[in-house]
Protein backbone atom coordinates (compact mmCIF):
# COMPACT_ATOMS: atom_id res chain seq x y z
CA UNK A 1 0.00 0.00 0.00
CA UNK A 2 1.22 3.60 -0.80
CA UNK A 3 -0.08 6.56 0.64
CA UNK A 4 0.43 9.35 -2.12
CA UNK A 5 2.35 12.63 -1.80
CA UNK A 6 -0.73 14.67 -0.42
CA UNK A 7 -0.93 12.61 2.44
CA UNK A 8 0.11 16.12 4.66
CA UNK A 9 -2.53 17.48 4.35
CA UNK A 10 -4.77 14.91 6.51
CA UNK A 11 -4.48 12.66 9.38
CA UNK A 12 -5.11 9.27 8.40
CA UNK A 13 -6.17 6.31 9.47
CA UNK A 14 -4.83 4.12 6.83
CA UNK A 15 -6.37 0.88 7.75
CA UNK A 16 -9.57 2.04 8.66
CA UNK A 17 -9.61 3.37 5.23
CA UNK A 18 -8.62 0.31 3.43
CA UNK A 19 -10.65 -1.84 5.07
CA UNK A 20 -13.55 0.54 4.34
CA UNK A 21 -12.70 -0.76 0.32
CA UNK A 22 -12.28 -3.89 1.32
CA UNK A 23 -15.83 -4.24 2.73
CA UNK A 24 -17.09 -2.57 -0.39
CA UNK A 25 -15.86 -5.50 -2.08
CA UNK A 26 -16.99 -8.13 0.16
CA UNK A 27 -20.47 -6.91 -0.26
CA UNK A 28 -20.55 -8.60 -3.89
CA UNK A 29 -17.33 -11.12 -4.06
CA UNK A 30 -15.83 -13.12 -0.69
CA UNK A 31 -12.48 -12.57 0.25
CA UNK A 32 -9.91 -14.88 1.66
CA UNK A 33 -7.28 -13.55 4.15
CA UNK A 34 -4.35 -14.09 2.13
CA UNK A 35 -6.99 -11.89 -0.98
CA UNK A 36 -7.18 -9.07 2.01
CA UNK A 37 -3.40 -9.20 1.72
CA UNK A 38 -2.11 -9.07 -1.60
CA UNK A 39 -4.93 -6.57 -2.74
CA UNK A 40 -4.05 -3.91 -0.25
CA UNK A 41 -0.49 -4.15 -1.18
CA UNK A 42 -1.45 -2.80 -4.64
CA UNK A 43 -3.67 0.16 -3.57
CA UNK A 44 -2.48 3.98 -3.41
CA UNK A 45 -4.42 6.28 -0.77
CA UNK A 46 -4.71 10.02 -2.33
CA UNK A 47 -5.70 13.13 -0.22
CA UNK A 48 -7.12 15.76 -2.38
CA UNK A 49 -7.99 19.50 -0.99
CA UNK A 50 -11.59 21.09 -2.29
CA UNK A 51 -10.94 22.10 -5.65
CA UNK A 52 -7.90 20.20 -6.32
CA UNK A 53 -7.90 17.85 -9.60
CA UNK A 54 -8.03 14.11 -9.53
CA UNK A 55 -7.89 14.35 -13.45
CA UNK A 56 -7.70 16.72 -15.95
CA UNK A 57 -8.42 16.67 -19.63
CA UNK A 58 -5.71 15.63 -21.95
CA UNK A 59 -4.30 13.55 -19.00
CA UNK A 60 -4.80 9.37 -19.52
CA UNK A 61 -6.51 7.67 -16.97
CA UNK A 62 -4.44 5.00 -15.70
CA UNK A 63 -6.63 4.42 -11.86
CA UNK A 64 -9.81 2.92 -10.91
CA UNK A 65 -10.57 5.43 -7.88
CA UNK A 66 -12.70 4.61 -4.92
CA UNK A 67 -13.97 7.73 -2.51
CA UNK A 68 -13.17 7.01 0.65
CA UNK A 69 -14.26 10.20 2.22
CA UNK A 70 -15.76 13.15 0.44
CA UNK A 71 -16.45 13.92 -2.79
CA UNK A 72 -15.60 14.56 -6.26
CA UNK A 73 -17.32 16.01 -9.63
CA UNK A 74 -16.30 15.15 -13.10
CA UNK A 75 -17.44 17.72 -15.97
CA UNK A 76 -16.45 18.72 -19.69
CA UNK A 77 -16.58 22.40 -21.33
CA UNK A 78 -18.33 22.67 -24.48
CA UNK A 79 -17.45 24.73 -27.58
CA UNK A 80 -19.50 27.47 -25.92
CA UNK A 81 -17.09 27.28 -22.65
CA UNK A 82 -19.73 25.89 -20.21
CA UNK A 83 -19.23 23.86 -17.81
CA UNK A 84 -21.40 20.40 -18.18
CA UNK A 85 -21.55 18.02 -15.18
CA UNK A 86 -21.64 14.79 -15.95
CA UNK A 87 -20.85 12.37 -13.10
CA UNK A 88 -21.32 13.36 -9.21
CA UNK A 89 -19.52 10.85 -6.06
CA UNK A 90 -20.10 10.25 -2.48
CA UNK A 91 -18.08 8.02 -0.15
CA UNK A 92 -18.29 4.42 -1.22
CA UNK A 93 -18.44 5.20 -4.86
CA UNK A 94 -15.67 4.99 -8.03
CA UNK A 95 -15.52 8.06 -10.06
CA UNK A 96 -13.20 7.74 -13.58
CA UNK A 97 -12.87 8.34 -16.63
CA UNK A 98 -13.98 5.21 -18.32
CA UNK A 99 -13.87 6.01 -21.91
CA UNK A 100 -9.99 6.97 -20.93
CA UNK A 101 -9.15 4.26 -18.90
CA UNK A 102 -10.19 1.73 -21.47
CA UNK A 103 -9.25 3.25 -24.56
CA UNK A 104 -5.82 4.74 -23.12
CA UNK A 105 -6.93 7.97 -24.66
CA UNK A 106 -6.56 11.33 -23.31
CA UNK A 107 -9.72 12.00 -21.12
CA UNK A 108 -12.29 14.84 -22.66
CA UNK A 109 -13.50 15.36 -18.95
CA UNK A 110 -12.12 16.92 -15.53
CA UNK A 111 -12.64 15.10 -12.40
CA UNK A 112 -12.59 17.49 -9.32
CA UNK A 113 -12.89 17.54 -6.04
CA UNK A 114 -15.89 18.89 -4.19
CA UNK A 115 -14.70 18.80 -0.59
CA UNK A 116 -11.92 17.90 0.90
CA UNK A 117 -11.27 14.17 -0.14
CA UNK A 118 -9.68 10.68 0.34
CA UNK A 119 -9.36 8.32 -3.11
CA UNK A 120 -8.17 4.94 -2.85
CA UNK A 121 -7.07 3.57 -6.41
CA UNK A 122 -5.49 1.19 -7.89
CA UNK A 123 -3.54 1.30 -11.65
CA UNK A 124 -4.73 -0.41 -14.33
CA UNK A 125 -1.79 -2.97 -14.48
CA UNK A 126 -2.00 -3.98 -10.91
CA UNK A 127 -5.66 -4.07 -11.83
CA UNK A 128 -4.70 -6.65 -14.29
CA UNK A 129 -2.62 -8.68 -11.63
CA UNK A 130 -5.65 -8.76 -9.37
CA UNK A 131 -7.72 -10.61 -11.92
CA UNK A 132 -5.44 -13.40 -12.17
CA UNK A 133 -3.76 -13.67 -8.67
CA UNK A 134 -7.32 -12.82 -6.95
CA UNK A 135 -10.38 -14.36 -9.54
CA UNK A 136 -13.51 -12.82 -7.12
CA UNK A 137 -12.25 -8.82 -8.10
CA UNK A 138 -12.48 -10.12 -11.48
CA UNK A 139 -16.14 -11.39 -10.85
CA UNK A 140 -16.60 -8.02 -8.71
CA UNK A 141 -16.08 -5.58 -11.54
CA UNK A 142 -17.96 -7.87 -14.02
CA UNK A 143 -20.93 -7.05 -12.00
CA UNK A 144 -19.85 -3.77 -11.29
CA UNK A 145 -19.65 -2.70 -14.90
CA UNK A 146 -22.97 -4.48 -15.77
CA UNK A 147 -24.45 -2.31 -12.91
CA UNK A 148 -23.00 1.00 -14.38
CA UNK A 149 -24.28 -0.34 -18.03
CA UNK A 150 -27.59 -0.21 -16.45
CA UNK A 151 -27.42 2.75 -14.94
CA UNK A 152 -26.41 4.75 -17.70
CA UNK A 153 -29.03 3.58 -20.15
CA UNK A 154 -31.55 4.52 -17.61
CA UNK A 155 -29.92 7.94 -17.42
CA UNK A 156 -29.58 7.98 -20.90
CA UNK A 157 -33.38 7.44 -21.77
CA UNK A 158 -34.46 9.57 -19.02
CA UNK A 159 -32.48 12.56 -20.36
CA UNK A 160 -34.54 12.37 -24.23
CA UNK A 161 -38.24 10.84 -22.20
CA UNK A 162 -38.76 12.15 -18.84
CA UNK A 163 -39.75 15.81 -17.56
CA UNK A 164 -37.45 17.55 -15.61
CA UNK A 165 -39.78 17.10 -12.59
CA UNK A 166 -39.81 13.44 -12.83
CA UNK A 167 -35.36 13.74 -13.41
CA UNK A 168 -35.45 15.66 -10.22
CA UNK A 169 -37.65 13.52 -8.26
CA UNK A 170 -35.54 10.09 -9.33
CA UNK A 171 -32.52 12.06 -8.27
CA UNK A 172 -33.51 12.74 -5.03
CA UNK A 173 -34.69 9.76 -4.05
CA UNK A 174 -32.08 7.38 -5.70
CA UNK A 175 -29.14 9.75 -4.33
CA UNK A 176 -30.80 10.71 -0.82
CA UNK A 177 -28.38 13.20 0.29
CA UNK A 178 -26.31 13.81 -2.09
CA UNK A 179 -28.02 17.04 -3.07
CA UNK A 180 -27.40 18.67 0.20
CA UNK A 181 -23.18 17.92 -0.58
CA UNK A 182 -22.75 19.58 -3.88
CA UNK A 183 -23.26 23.48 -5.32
CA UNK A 184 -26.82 23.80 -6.98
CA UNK A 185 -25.35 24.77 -10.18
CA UNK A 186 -23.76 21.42 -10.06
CA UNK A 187 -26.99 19.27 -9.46
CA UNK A 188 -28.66 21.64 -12.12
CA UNK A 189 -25.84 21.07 -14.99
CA UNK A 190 -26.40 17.21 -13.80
CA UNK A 191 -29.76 17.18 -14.24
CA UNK A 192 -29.67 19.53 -17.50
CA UNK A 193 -31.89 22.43 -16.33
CA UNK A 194 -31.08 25.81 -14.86
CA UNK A 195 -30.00 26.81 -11.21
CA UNK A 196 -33.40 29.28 -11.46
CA UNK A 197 -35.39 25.78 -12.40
CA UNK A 198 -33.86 23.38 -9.71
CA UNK A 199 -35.10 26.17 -6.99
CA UNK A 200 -38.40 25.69 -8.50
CA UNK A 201 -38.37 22.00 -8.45
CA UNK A 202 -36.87 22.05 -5.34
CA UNK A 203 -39.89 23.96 -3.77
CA UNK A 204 -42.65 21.90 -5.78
CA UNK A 205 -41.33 18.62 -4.29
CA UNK A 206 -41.20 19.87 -1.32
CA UNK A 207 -44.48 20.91 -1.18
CA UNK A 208 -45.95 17.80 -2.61
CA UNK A 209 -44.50 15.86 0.03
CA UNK A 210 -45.85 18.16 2.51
């Protein structure tokens, strides 16, 4: 295990973070003692101050990345400039660049973070060891990348089908409390509306549920 360079910033508790992945994986694949072992000797702890970049566009993902604490934001800029959100993560979820990690490609997106934040990740090519020396993270990210399959279609078809109303109302209570960690103009470029629209919805829902 290697902490990274930023590790000044925070006190750590190194295996309370670790194990905190390694129960994350346990709750899909079992894990042997000896597994425990020669997995955490192949993961990197990174401490990342509010605003400071995980990733940057142009740079090649080479990490799977697991928030430990805090969280993070990835977004592109358009031709126009603006800033588009496109992924938002809490503790206990992976935030990459997929499309750069797979394709070795320079990523189109920046991946920020939002508070003050803990990653634990792993590079690709001990990735690769894993799967062989360990078989159950192999069967762990099978299901993990069916999951995220499924999850983006439903984005995807709820972006062209659903009102913004019924967008905002799946958000909320898919993601309960997530909306309470991140800038409004971030769950509004998410959600593809404006910040003047989210207060709206905002107030509706909370009046229907009153």
């Amino acid at each position: 295990m290697i902490v990274g360079n930023k590790a000044q910033y925070f006190m750590m508790d190194t295996d309370t973070i670790l194990l905190q992945l390694i129960k994350h994986f346990k709750e899909i694949v079992s894990l042997e003692d000896k597994d425990i072992d020669y997995i955490t000797s192949k993961l990197e702890i990174i401490q990342l101050k509010k605003k400071e970049y995980l990733l940057r566009e142009g740079q090649v993902s080479r990490h799977m990345r697991f928030i430990a604490q805090g969280s993070l934001y990835a977004y592109h800029i358009d031709e126009k400039g603006k800033e588009n959100t496109t992924q938002l993560g809490i503790e206990n979820w992976w935030v990459n660049d997929l499309y750069s990690y797979l394709s070795e490609l320079p990523s189109r997106m920046f991946i920020q973070a939002n508070e003050d934040t803990t990653i634990i990740q792993i590079s690709k090519s001990h990735l690769e060891l894993l799967y062989k020396e360990v078989p159950a993270i192999s069967e762990f990210w099978r299901l993990k990348m069916q999951s995220a399959y499924v999850t983006l279609q439903e984005r995807t078809f709820e972006h062209s089908r659903v009102d913004a109303y019924t967008k905002y109302r799946t958000f909320v209570s898919t993601y309960r409390n997530i909306e309470q960690r991140f800038p409004q103009y971030m769950i509004a470029s998410y959600l593809g509306i404006t910040v003047e629209y989210l207060s709206y919805l905002r107030k509706k829902h909370l009046s229907d549920l009153s």
